[in-house]
C-alpha atoms as a PDB file:
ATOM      1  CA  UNK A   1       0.000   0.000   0.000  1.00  0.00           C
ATOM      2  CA  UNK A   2       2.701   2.725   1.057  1.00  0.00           C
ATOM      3  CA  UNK A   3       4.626   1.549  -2.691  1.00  0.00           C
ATOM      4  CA  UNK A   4       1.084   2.046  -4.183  1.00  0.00           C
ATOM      5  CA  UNK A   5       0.981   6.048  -2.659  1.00  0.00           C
ATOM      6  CA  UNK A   6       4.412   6.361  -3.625  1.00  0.00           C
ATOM      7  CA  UNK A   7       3.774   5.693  -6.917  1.00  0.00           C
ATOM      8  CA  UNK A   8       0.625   7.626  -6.920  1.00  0.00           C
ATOM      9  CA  UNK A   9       2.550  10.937  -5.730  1.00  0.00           C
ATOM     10  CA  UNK A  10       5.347  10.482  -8.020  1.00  0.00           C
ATOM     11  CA  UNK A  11       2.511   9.742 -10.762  1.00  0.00           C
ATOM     12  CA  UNK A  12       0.655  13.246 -10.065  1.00  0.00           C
ATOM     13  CA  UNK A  13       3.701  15.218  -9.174  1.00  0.00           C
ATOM     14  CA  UNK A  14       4.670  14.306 -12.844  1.00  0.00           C
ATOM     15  CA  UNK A  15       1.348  15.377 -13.887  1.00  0.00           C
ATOM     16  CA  UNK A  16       1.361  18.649 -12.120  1.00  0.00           C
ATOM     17  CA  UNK A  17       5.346  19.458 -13.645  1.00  0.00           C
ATOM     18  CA  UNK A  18       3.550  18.613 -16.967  1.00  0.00           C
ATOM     19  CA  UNK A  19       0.686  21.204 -16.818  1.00  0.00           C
ATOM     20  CA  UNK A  20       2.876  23.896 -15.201  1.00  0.00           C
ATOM     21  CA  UNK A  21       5.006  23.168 -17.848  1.00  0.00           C
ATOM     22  CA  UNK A  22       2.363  23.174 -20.720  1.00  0.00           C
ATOM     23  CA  UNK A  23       1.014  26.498 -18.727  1.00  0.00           C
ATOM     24  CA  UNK A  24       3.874  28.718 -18.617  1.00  0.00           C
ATOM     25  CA  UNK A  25       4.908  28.120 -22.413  1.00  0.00           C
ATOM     26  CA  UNK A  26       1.591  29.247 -23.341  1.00  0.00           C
ATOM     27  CA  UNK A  27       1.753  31.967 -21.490  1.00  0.00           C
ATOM     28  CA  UNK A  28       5.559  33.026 -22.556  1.00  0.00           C
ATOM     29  CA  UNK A  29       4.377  32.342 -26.157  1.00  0.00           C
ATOM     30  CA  UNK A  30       1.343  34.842 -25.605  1.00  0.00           C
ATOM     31  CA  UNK A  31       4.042  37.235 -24.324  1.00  0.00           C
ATOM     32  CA  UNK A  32       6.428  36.892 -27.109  1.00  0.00           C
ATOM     33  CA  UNK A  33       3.352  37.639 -29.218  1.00  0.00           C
ATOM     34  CA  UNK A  34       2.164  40.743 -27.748  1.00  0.00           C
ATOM     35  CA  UNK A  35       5.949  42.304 -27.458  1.00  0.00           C
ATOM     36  CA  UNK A  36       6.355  41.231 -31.449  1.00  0.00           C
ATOM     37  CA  UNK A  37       3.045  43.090 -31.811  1.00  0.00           C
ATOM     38  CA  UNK A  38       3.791  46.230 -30.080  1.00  0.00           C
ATOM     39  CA  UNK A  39       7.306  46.161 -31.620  1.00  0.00           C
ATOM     40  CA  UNK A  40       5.661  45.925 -34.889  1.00  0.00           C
ATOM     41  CA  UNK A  41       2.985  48.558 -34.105  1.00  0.00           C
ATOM     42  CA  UNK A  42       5.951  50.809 -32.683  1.00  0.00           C
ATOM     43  CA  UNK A  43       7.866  50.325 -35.852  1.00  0.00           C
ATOM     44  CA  UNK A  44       5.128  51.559 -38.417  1.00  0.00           C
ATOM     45  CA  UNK A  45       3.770  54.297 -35.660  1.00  0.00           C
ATOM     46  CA  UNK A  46       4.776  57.518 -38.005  1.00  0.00           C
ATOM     47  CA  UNK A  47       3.697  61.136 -37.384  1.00  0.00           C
ATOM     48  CA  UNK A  48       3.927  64.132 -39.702  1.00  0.00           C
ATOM     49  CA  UNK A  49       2.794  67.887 -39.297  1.00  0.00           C
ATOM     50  CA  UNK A  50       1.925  70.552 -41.474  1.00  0.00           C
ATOM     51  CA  UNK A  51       2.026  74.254 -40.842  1.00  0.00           C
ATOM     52  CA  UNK A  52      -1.420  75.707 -40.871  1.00  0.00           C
ATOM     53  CA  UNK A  53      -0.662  79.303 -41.699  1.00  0.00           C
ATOM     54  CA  UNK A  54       1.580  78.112 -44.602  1.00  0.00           C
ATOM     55  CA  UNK A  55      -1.488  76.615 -45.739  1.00  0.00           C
ATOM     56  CA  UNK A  56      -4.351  78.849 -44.971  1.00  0.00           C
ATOM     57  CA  UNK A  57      -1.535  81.676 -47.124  1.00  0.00           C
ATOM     58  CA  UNK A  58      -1.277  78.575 -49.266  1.00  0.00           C
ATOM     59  CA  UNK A  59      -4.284  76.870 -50.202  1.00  0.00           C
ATOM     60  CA  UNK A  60      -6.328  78.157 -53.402  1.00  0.00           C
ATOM     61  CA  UNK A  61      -9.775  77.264 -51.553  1.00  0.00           C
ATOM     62  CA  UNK A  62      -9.011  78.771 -48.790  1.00  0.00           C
ATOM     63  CA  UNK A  63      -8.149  82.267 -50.504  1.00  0.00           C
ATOM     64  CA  UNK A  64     -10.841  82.267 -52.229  1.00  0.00           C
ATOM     65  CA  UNK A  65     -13.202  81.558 -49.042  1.00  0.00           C
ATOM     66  CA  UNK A  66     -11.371  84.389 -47.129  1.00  0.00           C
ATOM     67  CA  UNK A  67     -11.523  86.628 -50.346  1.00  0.00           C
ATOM     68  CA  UNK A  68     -15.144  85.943 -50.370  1.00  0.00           C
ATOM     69  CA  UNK A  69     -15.573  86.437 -46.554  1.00  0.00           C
ATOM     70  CA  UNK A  70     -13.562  89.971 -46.984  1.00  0.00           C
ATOM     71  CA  UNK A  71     -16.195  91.204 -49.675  1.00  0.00           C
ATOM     72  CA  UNK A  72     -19.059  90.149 -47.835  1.00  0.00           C
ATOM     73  CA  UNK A  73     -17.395  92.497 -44.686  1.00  0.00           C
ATOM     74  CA  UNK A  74     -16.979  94.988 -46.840  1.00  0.00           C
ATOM     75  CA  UNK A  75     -20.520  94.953 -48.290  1.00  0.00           C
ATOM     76  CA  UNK A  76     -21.784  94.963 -44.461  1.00  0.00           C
ATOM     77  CA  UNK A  77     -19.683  97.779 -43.801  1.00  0.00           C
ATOM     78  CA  UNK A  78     -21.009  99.776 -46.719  1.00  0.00           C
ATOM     79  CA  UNK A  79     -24.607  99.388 -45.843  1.00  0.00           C
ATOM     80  CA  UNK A  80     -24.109 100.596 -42.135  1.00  0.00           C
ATOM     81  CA  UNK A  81     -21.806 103.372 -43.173  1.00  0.00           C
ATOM     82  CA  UNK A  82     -24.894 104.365 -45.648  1.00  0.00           C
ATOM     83  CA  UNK A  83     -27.518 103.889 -42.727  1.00  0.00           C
ATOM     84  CA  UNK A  84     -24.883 105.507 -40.432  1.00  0.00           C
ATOM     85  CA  UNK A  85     -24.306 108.935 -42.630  1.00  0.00           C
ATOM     86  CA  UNK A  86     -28.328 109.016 -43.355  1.00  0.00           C
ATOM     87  CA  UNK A  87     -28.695 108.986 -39.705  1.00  0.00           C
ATOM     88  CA  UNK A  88     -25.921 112.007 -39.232  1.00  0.00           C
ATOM     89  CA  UNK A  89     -27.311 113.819 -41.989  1.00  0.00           C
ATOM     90  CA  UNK A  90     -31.175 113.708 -40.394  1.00  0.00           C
ATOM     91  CA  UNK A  91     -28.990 115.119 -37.465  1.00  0.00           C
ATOM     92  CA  UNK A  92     -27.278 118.022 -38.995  1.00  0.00           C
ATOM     93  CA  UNK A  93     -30.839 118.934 -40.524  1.00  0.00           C
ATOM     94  CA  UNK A  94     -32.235 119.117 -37.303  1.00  0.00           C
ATOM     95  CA  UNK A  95     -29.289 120.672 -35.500  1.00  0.00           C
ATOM     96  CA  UNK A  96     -29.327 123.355 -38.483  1.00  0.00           C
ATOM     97  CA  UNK A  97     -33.662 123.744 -38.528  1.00  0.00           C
ATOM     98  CA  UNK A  98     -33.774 123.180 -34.837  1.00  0.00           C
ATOM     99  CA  UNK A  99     -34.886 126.742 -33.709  1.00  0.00           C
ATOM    100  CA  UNK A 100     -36.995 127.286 -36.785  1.00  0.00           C
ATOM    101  CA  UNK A 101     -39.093 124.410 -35.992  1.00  0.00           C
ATOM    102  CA  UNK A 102     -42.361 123.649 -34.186  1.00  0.00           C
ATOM    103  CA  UNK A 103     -42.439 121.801 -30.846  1.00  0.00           C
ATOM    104  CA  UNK A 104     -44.266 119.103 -32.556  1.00  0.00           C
ATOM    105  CA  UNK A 105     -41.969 119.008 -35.638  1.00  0.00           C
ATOM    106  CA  UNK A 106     -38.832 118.543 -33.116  1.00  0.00           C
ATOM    107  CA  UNK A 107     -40.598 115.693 -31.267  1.00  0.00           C
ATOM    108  CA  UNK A 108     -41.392 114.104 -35.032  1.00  0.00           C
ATOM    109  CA  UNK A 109     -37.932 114.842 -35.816  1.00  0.00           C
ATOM    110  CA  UNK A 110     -36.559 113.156 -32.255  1.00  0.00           C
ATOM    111  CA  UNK A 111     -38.799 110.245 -32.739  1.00  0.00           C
ATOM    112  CA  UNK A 112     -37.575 110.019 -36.366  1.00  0.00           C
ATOM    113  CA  UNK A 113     -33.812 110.144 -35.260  1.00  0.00           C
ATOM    114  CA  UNK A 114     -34.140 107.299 -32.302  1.00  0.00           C
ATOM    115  CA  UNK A 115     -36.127 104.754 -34.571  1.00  0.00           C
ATOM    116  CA  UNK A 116     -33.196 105.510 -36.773  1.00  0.00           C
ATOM    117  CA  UNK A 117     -30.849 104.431 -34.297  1.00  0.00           C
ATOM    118  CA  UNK A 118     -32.570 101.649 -33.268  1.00  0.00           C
ATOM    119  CA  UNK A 119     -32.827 100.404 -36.736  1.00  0.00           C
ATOM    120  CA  UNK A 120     -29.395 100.801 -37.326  1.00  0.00           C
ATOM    121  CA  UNK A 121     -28.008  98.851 -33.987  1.00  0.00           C
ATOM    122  CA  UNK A 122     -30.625  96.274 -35.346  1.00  0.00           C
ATOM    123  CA  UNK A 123     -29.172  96.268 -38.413  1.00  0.00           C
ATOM    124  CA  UNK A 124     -25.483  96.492 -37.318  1.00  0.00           C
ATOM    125  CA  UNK A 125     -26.220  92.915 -34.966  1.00  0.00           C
ATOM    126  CA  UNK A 126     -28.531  91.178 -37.651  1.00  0.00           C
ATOM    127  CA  UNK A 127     -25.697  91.464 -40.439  1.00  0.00           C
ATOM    128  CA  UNK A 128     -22.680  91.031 -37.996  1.00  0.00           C
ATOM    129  CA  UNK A 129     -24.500  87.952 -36.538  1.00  0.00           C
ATOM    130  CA  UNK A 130     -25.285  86.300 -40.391  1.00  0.00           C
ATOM    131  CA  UNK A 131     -21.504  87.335 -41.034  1.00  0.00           C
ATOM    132  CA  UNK A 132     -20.341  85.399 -38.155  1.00  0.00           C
ATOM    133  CA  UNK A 133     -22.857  82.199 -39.047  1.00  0.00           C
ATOM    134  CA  UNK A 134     -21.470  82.341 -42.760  1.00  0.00           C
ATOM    135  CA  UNK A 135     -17.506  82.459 -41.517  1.00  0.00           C
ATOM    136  CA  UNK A 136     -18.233  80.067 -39.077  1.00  0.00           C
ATOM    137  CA  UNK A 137     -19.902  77.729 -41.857  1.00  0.00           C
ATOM    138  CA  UNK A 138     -17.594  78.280 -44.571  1.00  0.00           C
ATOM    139  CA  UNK A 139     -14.302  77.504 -41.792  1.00  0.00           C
ATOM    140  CA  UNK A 140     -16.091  74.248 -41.179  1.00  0.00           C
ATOM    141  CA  UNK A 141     -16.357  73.179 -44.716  1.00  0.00           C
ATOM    142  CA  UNK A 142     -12.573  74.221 -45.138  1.00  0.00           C
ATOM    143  CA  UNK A 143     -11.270  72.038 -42.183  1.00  0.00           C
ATOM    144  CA  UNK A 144     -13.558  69.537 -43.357  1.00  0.00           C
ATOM    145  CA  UNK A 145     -11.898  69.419 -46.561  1.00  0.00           C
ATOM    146  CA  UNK A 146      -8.842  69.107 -44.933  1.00  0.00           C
ATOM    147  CA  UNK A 147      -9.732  66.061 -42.897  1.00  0.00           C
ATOM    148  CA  UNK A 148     -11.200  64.528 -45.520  1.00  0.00           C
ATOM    149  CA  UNK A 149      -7.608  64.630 -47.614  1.00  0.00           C
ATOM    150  CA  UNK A 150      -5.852  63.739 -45.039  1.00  0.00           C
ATOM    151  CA  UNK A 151      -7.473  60.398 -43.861  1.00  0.00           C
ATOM    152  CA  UNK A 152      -7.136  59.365 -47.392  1.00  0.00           C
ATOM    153  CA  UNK A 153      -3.281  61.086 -47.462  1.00  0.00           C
ATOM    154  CA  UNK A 154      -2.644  59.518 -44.363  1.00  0.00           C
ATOM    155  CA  UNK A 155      -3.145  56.027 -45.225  1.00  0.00           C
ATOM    156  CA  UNK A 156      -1.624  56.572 -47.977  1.00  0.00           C
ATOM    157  CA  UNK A 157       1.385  57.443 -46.492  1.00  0.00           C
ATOM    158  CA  UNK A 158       1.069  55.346 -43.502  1.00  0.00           C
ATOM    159  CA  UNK A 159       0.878  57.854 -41.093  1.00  0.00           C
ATOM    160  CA  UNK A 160      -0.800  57.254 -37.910  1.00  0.00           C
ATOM    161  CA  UNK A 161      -0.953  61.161 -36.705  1.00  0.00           C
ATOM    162  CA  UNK A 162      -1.018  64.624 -38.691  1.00  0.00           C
ATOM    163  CA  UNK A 163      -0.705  67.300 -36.792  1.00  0.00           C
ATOM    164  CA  UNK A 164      -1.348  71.054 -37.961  1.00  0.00           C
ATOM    165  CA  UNK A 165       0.847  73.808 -36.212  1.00  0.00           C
ATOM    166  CA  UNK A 166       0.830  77.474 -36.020  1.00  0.00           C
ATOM    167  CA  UNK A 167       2.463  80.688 -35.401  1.00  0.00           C
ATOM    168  CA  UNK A 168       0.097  80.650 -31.857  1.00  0.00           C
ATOM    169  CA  UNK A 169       0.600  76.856 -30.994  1.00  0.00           C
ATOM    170  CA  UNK A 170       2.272  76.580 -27.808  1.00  0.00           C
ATOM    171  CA  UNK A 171       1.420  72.419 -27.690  1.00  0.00           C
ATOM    172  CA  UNK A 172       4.512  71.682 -29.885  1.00  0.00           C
ATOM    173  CA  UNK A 173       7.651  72.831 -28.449  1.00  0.00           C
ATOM    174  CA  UNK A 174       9.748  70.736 -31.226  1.00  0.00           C
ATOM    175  CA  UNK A 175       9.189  70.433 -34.505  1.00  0.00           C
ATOM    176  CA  UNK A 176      11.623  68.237 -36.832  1.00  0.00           C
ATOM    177  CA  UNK A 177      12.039  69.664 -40.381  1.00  0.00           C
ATOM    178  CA  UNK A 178      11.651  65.973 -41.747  1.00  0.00           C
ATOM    179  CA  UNK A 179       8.207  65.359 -40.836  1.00  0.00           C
ATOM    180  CA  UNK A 180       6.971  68.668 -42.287  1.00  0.00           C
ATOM    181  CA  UNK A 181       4.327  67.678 -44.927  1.00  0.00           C
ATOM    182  CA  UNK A 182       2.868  70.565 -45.610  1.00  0.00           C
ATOM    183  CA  UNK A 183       4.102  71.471 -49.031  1.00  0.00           C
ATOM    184  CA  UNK A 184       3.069  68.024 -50.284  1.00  0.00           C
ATOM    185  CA  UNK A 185      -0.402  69.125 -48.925  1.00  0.00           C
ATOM    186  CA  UNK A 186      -0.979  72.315 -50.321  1.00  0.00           C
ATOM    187  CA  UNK A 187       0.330  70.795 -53.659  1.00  0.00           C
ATOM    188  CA  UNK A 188      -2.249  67.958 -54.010  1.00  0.00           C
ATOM    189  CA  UNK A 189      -5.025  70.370 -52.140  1.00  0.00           C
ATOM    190  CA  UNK A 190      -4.741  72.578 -55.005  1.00  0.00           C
ATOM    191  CA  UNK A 191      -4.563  70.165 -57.678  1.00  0.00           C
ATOM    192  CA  UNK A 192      -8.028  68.486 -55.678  1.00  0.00           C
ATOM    193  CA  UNK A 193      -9.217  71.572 -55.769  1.00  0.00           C
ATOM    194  CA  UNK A 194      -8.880  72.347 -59.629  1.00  0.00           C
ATOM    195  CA  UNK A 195     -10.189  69.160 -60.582  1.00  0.00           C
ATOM    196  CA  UNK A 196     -13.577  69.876 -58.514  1.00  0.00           C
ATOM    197  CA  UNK A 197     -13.454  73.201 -60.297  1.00  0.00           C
ATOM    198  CA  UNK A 198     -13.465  71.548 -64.049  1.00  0.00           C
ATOM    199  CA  UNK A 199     -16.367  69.373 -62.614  1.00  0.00           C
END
Protein backbone atom coordinates (compact mmCIF):
# COMPACT_ATOMS: atom_id res chain seq x y z
CA UNK A 1 0.00 0.00 0.00
CA UNK A 2 2.70 2.72 1.06
CA UNK A 3 4.63 1.55 -2.69
CA UNK A 4 1.08 2.05 -4.18
CA UNK A 5 0.98 6.05 -2.66
CA UNK A 6 4.41 6.36 -3.62
CA UNK A 7 3.77 5.69 -6.92
CA UNK A 8 0.62 7.63 -6.92
CA UNK A 9 2.55 10.94 -5.73
CA UNK A 10 5.35 10.48 -8.02
CA UNK A 11 2.51 9.74 -10.76
CA UNK A 12 0.66 13.25 -10.07
CA UNK A 13 3.70 15.22 -9.17
CA UNK A 14 4.67 14.31 -12.84
CA UNK A 15 1.35 15.38 -13.89
CA UNK A 16 1.36 18.65 -12.12
CA UNK A 17 5.35 19.46 -13.65
CA UNK A 18 3.55 18.61 -16.97
CA UNK A 19 0.69 21.20 -16.82
CA UNK A 20 2.88 23.90 -15.20
CA UNK A 21 5.01 23.17 -17.85
CA UNK A 22 2.36 23.17 -20.72
CA UNK A 23 1.01 26.50 -18.73
CA UNK A 24 3.87 28.72 -18.62
CA UNK A 25 4.91 28.12 -22.41
CA UNK A 26 1.59 29.25 -23.34
CA UNK A 27 1.75 31.97 -21.49
CA UNK A 28 5.56 33.03 -22.56
CA UNK A 29 4.38 32.34 -26.16
CA UNK A 30 1.34 34.84 -25.60
CA UNK A 31 4.04 37.24 -24.32
CA UNK A 32 6.43 36.89 -27.11
CA UNK A 33 3.35 37.64 -29.22
CA UNK A 34 2.16 40.74 -27.75
CA UNK A 35 5.95 42.30 -27.46
CA UNK A 36 6.36 41.23 -31.45
CA UNK A 37 3.05 43.09 -31.81
CA UNK A 38 3.79 46.23 -30.08
CA UNK A 39 7.31 46.16 -31.62
CA UNK A 40 5.66 45.93 -34.89
CA UNK A 41 2.98 48.56 -34.11
CA UNK A 42 5.95 50.81 -32.68
CA UNK A 43 7.87 50.32 -35.85
CA UNK A 44 5.13 51.56 -38.42
CA UNK A 45 3.77 54.30 -35.66
CA UNK A 46 4.78 57.52 -38.00
CA UNK A 47 3.70 61.14 -37.38
CA UNK A 48 3.93 64.13 -39.70
CA UNK A 49 2.79 67.89 -39.30
CA UNK A 50 1.92 70.55 -41.47
CA UNK A 51 2.03 74.25 -40.84
CA UNK A 52 -1.42 75.71 -40.87
CA UNK A 53 -0.66 79.30 -41.70
CA UNK A 54 1.58 78.11 -44.60
CA UNK A 55 -1.49 76.62 -45.74
CA UNK A 56 -4.35 78.85 -44.97
CA UNK A 57 -1.53 81.68 -47.12
CA UNK A 58 -1.28 78.57 -49.27
CA UNK A 59 -4.28 76.87 -50.20
CA UNK A 60 -6.33 78.16 -53.40
CA UNK A 61 -9.77 77.26 -51.55
CA UNK A 62 -9.01 78.77 -48.79
CA UNK A 63 -8.15 82.27 -50.50
CA UNK A 64 -10.84 82.27 -52.23
CA UNK A 65 -13.20 81.56 -49.04
CA UNK A 66 -11.37 84.39 -47.13
CA UNK A 67 -11.52 86.63 -50.35
CA UNK A 68 -15.14 85.94 -50.37
CA UNK A 69 -15.57 86.44 -46.55
CA UNK A 70 -13.56 89.97 -46.98
CA UNK A 71 -16.19 91.20 -49.68
CA UNK A 72 -19.06 90.15 -47.83
CA UNK A 73 -17.40 92.50 -44.69
CA UNK A 74 -16.98 94.99 -46.84
CA UNK A 75 -20.52 94.95 -48.29
CA UNK A 76 -21.78 94.96 -44.46
CA UNK A 77 -19.68 97.78 -43.80
CA UNK A 78 -21.01 99.78 -46.72
CA UNK A 79 -24.61 99.39 -45.84
CA UNK A 80 -24.11 100.60 -42.13
CA UNK A 81 -21.81 103.37 -43.17
CA UNK A 82 -24.89 104.36 -45.65
CA UNK A 83 -27.52 103.89 -42.73
CA UNK A 84 -24.88 105.51 -40.43
CA UNK A 85 -24.31 108.94 -42.63
CA UNK A 86 -28.33 109.02 -43.36
CA UNK A 87 -28.69 108.99 -39.70
CA UNK A 88 -25.92 112.01 -39.23
CA UNK A 89 -27.31 113.82 -41.99
CA UNK A 90 -31.17 113.71 -40.39
CA UNK A 91 -28.99 115.12 -37.46
CA UNK A 92 -27.28 118.02 -38.99
CA UNK A 93 -30.84 118.93 -40.52
CA UNK A 94 -32.24 119.12 -37.30
CA UNK A 95 -29.29 120.67 -35.50
CA UNK A 96 -29.33 123.35 -38.48
CA UNK A 97 -33.66 123.74 -38.53
CA UNK A 98 -33.77 123.18 -34.84
CA UNK A 99 -34.89 126.74 -33.71
CA UNK A 100 -36.99 127.29 -36.78
CA UNK A 101 -39.09 124.41 -35.99
CA UNK A 102 -42.36 123.65 -34.19
CA UNK A 103 -42.44 121.80 -30.85
CA UNK A 104 -44.27 119.10 -32.56
CA UNK A 105 -41.97 119.01 -35.64
CA UNK A 106 -38.83 118.54 -33.12
CA UNK A 107 -40.60 115.69 -31.27
CA UNK A 108 -41.39 114.10 -35.03
CA UNK A 109 -37.93 114.84 -35.82
CA UNK A 110 -36.56 113.16 -32.26
CA UNK A 111 -38.80 110.24 -32.74
CA UNK A 112 -37.57 110.02 -36.37
CA UNK A 113 -33.81 110.14 -35.26
CA UNK A 114 -34.14 107.30 -32.30
CA UNK A 115 -36.13 104.75 -34.57
CA UNK A 116 -33.20 105.51 -36.77
CA UNK A 117 -30.85 104.43 -34.30
CA UNK A 118 -32.57 101.65 -33.27
CA UNK A 119 -32.83 100.40 -36.74
CA UNK A 120 -29.40 100.80 -37.33
CA UNK A 121 -28.01 98.85 -33.99
CA UNK A 122 -30.62 96.27 -35.35
CA UNK A 123 -29.17 96.27 -38.41
CA UNK A 124 -25.48 96.49 -37.32
CA UNK A 125 -26.22 92.92 -34.97
CA UNK A 126 -28.53 91.18 -37.65
CA UNK A 127 -25.70 91.46 -40.44
CA UNK A 128 -22.68 91.03 -38.00
CA UNK A 129 -24.50 87.95 -36.54
CA UNK A 130 -25.29 86.30 -40.39
CA UNK A 131 -21.50 87.33 -41.03
CA UNK A 132 -20.34 85.40 -38.16
CA UNK A 133 -22.86 82.20 -39.05
CA UNK A 134 -21.47 82.34 -42.76
CA UNK A 135 -17.51 82.46 -41.52
CA UNK A 136 -18.23 80.07 -39.08
CA UNK A 137 -19.90 77.73 -41.86
CA UNK A 138 -17.59 78.28 -44.57
CA UNK A 139 -14.30 77.50 -41.79
CA UNK A 140 -16.09 74.25 -41.18
CA UNK A 141 -16.36 73.18 -44.72
CA UNK A 142 -12.57 74.22 -45.14
CA UNK A 143 -11.27 72.04 -42.18
CA UNK A 144 -13.56 69.54 -43.36
CA UNK A 145 -11.90 69.42 -46.56
CA UNK A 146 -8.84 69.11 -44.93
CA UNK A 147 -9.73 66.06 -42.90
CA UNK A 148 -11.20 64.53 -45.52
CA UNK A 149 -7.61 64.63 -47.61
CA UNK A 150 -5.85 63.74 -45.04
CA UNK A 151 -7.47 60.40 -43.86
CA UNK A 152 -7.14 59.37 -47.39
CA UNK A 153 -3.28 61.09 -47.46
CA UNK A 154 -2.64 59.52 -44.36
CA UNK A 155 -3.14 56.03 -45.23
CA UNK A 156 -1.62 56.57 -47.98
CA UNK A 157 1.39 57.44 -46.49
CA UNK A 158 1.07 55.35 -43.50
CA UNK A 159 0.88 57.85 -41.09
CA UNK A 160 -0.80 57.25 -37.91
CA UNK A 161 -0.95 61.16 -36.71
CA UNK A 162 -1.02 64.62 -38.69
CA UNK A 163 -0.70 67.30 -36.79
CA UNK A 164 -1.35 71.05 -37.96
CA UNK A 165 0.85 73.81 -36.21
CA UNK A 166 0.83 77.47 -36.02
CA UNK A 167 2.46 80.69 -35.40
CA UNK A 168 0.10 80.65 -31.86
CA UNK A 169 0.60 76.86 -30.99
CA UNK A 170 2.27 76.58 -27.81
CA UNK A 171 1.42 72.42 -27.69
CA UNK A 172 4.51 71.68 -29.89
CA UNK A 173 7.65 72.83 -28.45
CA UNK A 174 9.75 70.74 -31.23
CA UNK A 175 9.19 70.43 -34.51
CA UNK A 176 11.62 68.24 -36.83
CA UNK A 177 12.04 69.66 -40.38
CA UNK A 178 11.65 65.97 -41.75
CA UNK A 179 8.21 65.36 -40.84
CA UNK A 180 6.97 68.67 -42.29
CA UNK A 181 4.33 67.68 -44.93
CA UNK A 182 2.87 70.57 -45.61
CA UNK A 183 4.10 71.47 -49.03
CA UNK A 184 3.07 68.02 -50.28
CA UNK A 185 -0.40 69.12 -48.92
CA UNK A 186 -0.98 72.31 -50.32
CA UNK A 187 0.33 70.80 -53.66
CA UNK A 188 -2.25 67.96 -54.01
CA UNK A 189 -5.02 70.37 -52.14
CA UNK A 190 -4.74 72.58 -55.00
CA UNK A 191 -4.56 70.17 -57.68
CA UNK A 192 -8.03 68.49 -55.68
CA UNK A 193 -9.22 71.57 -55.77
CA UNK A 194 -8.88 72.35 -59.63
CA UNK A 195 -10.19 69.16 -60.58
CA UNK A 196 -13.58 69.88 -58.51
CA UNK A 197 -13.45 73.20 -60.30
CA UNK A 198 -13.46 71.55 -64.05
CA UNK A 199 -16.37 69.37 -62.61
Amino acid sequence: MKNFLIVFNVVLLAAVGYLYYIHFKYVESDVHKIIEQQNAASNSFKIAYFDLDTLENNYEYFKEQRNYLKAKNDEVEKKLTKIQNDYMTKVNDYNRRGPNLSQAEQTQIQEQLEKMRNDYQEQEQALSQELQAETMQKMLVIKSKIQDFLKIYGKEKGYTYVFATSGDDNLMYYKDTVRNITTDIVRRLNEQNTATKKK
